[in-house]
Protein backbone atom coordinates (compact mmCIF):
# COMPACT_ATOMS: atom_id res chain seq x y z
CA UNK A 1 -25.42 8.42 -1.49
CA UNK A 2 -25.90 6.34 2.14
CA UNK A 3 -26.25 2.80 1.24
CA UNK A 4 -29.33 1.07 2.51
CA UNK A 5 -29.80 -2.36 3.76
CA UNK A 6 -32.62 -4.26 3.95
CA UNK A 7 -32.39 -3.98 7.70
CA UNK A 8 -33.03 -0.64 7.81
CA UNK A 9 -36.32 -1.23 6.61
CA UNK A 10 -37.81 -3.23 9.78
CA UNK A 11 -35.20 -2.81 12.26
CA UNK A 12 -31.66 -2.67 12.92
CA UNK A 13 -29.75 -5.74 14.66
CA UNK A 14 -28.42 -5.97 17.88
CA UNK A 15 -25.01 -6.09 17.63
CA UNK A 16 -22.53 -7.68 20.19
CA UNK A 17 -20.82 -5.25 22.28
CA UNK A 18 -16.81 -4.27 22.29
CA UNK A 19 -16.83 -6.39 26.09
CA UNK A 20 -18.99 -9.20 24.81
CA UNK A 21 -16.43 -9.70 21.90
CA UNK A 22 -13.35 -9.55 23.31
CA UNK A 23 -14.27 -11.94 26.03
CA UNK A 24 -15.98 -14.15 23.19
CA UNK A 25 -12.38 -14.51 21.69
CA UNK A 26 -10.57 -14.22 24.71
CA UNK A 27 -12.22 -18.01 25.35
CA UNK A 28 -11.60 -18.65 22.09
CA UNK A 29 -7.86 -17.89 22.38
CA UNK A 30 -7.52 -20.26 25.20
CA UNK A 31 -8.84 -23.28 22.85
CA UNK A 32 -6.60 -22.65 20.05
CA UNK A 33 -3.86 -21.95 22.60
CA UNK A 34 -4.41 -25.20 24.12
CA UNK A 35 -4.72 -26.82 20.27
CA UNK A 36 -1.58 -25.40 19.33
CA UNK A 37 0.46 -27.15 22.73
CA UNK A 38 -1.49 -30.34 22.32
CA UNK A 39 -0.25 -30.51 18.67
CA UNK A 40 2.94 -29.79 19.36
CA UNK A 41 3.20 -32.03 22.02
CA UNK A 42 1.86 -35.32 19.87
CA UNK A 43 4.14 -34.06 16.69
CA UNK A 44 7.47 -34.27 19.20
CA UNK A 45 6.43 -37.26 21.08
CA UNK A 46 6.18 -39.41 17.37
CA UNK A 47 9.29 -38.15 16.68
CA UNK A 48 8.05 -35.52 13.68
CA UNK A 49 9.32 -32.31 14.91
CA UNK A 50 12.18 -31.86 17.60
CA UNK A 51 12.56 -29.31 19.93
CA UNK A 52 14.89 -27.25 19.13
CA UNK A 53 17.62 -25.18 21.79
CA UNK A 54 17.14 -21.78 21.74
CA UNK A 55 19.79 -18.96 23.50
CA UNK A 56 17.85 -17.04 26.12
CA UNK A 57 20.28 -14.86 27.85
CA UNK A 58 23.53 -16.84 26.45
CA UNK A 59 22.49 -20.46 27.41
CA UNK A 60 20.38 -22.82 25.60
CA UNK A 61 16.98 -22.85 26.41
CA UNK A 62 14.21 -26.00 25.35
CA UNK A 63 11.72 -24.32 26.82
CA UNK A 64 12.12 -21.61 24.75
CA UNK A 65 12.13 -23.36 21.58
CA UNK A 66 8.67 -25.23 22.63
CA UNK A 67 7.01 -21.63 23.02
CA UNK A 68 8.84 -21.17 19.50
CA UNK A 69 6.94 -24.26 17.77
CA UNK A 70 3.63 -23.64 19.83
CA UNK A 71 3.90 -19.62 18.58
CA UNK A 72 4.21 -21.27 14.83
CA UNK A 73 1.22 -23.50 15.15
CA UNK A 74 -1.27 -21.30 16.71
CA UNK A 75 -1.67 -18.84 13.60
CA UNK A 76 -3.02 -21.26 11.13
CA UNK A 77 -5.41 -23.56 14.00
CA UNK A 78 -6.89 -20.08 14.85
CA UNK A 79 -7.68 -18.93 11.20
CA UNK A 80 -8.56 -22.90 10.50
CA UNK A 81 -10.75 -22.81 14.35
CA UNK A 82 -12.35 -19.72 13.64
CA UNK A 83 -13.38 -20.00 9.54
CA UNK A 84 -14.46 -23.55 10.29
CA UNK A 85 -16.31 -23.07 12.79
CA UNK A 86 -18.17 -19.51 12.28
CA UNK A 87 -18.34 -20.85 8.56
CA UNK A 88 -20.48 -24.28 9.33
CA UNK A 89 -22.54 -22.54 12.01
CA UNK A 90 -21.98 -18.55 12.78
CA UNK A 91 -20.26 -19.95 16.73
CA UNK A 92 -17.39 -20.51 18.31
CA UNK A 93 -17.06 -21.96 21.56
CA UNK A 94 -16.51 -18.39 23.09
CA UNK A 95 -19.41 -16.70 20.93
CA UNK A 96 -21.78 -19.93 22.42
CA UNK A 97 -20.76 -19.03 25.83
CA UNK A 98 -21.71 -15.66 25.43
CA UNK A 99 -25.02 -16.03 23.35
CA UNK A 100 -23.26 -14.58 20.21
CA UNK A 101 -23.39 -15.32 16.57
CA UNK A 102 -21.45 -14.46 13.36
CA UNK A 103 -23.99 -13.59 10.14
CA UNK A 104 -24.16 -11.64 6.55
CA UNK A 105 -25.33 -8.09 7.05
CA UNK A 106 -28.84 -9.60 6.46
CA UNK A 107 -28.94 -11.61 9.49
CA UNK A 108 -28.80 -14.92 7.55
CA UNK A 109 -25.91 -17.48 8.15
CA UNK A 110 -22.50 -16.83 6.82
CA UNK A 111 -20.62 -19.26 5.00
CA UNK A 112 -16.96 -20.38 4.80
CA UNK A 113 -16.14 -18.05 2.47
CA UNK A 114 -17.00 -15.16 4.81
CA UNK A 115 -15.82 -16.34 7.53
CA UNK A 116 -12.29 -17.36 5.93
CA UNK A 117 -11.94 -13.53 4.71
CA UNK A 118 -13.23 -12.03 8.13
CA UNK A 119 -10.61 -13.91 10.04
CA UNK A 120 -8.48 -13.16 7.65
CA UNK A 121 -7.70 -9.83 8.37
CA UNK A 122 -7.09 -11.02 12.21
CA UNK A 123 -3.68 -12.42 11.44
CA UNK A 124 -2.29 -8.96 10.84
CA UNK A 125 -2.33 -8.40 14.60
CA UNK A 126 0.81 -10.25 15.15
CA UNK A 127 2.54 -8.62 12.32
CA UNK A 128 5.41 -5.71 13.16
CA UNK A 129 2.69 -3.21 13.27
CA UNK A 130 -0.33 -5.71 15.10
CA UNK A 131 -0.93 -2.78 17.94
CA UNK A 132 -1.97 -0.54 14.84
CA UNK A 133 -4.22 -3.25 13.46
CA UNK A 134 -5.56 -4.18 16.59
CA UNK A 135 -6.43 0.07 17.21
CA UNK A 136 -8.02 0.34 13.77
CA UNK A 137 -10.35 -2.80 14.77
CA UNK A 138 -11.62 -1.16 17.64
CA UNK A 139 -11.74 2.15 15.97
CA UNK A 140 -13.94 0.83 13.18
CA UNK A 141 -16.19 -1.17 15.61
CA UNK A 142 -16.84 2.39 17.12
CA UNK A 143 -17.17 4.02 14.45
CA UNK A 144 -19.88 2.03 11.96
CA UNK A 145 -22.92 1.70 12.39
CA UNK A 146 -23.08 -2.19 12.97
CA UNK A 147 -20.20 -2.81 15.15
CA UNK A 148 -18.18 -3.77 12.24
CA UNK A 149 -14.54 -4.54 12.65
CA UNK A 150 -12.40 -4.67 9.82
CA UNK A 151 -12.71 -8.25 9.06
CA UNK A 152 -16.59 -7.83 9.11
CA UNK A 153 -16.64 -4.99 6.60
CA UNK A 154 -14.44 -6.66 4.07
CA UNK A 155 -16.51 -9.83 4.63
CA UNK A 156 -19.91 -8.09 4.57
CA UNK A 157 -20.35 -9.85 8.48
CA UNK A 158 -21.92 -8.59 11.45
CA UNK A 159 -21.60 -10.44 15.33
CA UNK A 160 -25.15 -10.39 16.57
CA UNK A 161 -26.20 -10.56 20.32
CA UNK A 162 -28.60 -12.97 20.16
CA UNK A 163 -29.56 -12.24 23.62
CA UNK A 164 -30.24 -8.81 22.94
């Protein structure tokens, strides 16, 4: 039996496209990027973290070791970036620019909740196997019928195009 949803009685939404998305976090990435370096930067210049020396081709390398601390930050100010703010008001900075918005597969506003679990599933695309992940996404965003990447189907989401 085909599940209905109480969009398919009036008329389906307009979803934001595979381009729109990707460019949408690609801004996005930049911010928490740029979060993770600032933080880093403040948490070594009070003295809480040092940098540590790391080899890079036999010789030790600072540098390296502030990519290192940056690299550990960034995973939990994106999944704290994105849940907070898709879960207080469906938008990121990236989803503003590009007239996007994160809701329930009703079209109402998602909540923390949601967006916690559909970002979520993000953070296994810097695992070992994140290439796979990363190919199922845009596999399943093909292949449903709301543009759903994994993250949105476990969290019952949908990204609309609110310029659409």
């Amino acid at each position: 039996m085909t599940p209905t949803y109480s969009w398919q009685r009036v008329q389906p939404p307009r979803t934001a496209s595979v381009t729109k998305r990707t460019m949408a976090f690609g801004a996005d990435a930049v911010i928490v990027f740029g979060l993770a370096w600032l933080l880093t930067f403040v948490l070594a210049a009070l003295g809480v973290l040092s940098v540590p020396d790391i080899k890079v081709l036999g010789q030790n390398n600072r540098a390296a070791g502030l990519l290192w601390l940056v690299s550990i930050f960034e995973l939990p100010i994106l999944l704290a970036y994105f849940t907070v703010l898709e879960g207080f008001g469906g938008r990121t900075p990236g989803k503003i620019l590009l007239t996007l918005r994160v809701a329930n597969i009703d079209k109402s506003p998602t909540d923390v909740f949601h967006a916690f679990l559909r970002n979520l599933l993000r953070l296994l695309w810097v695992t070992p196997f994140g290439p796979a992940f990363i190919l199922l996404d845009w596999w399943s965003l093909a292949a449903t019928e709301l543009d759903q990447r994994m993250g949105d189907l476990a969290a019952g989401t949908v990204v609309l195009d609110e310029r659409a």
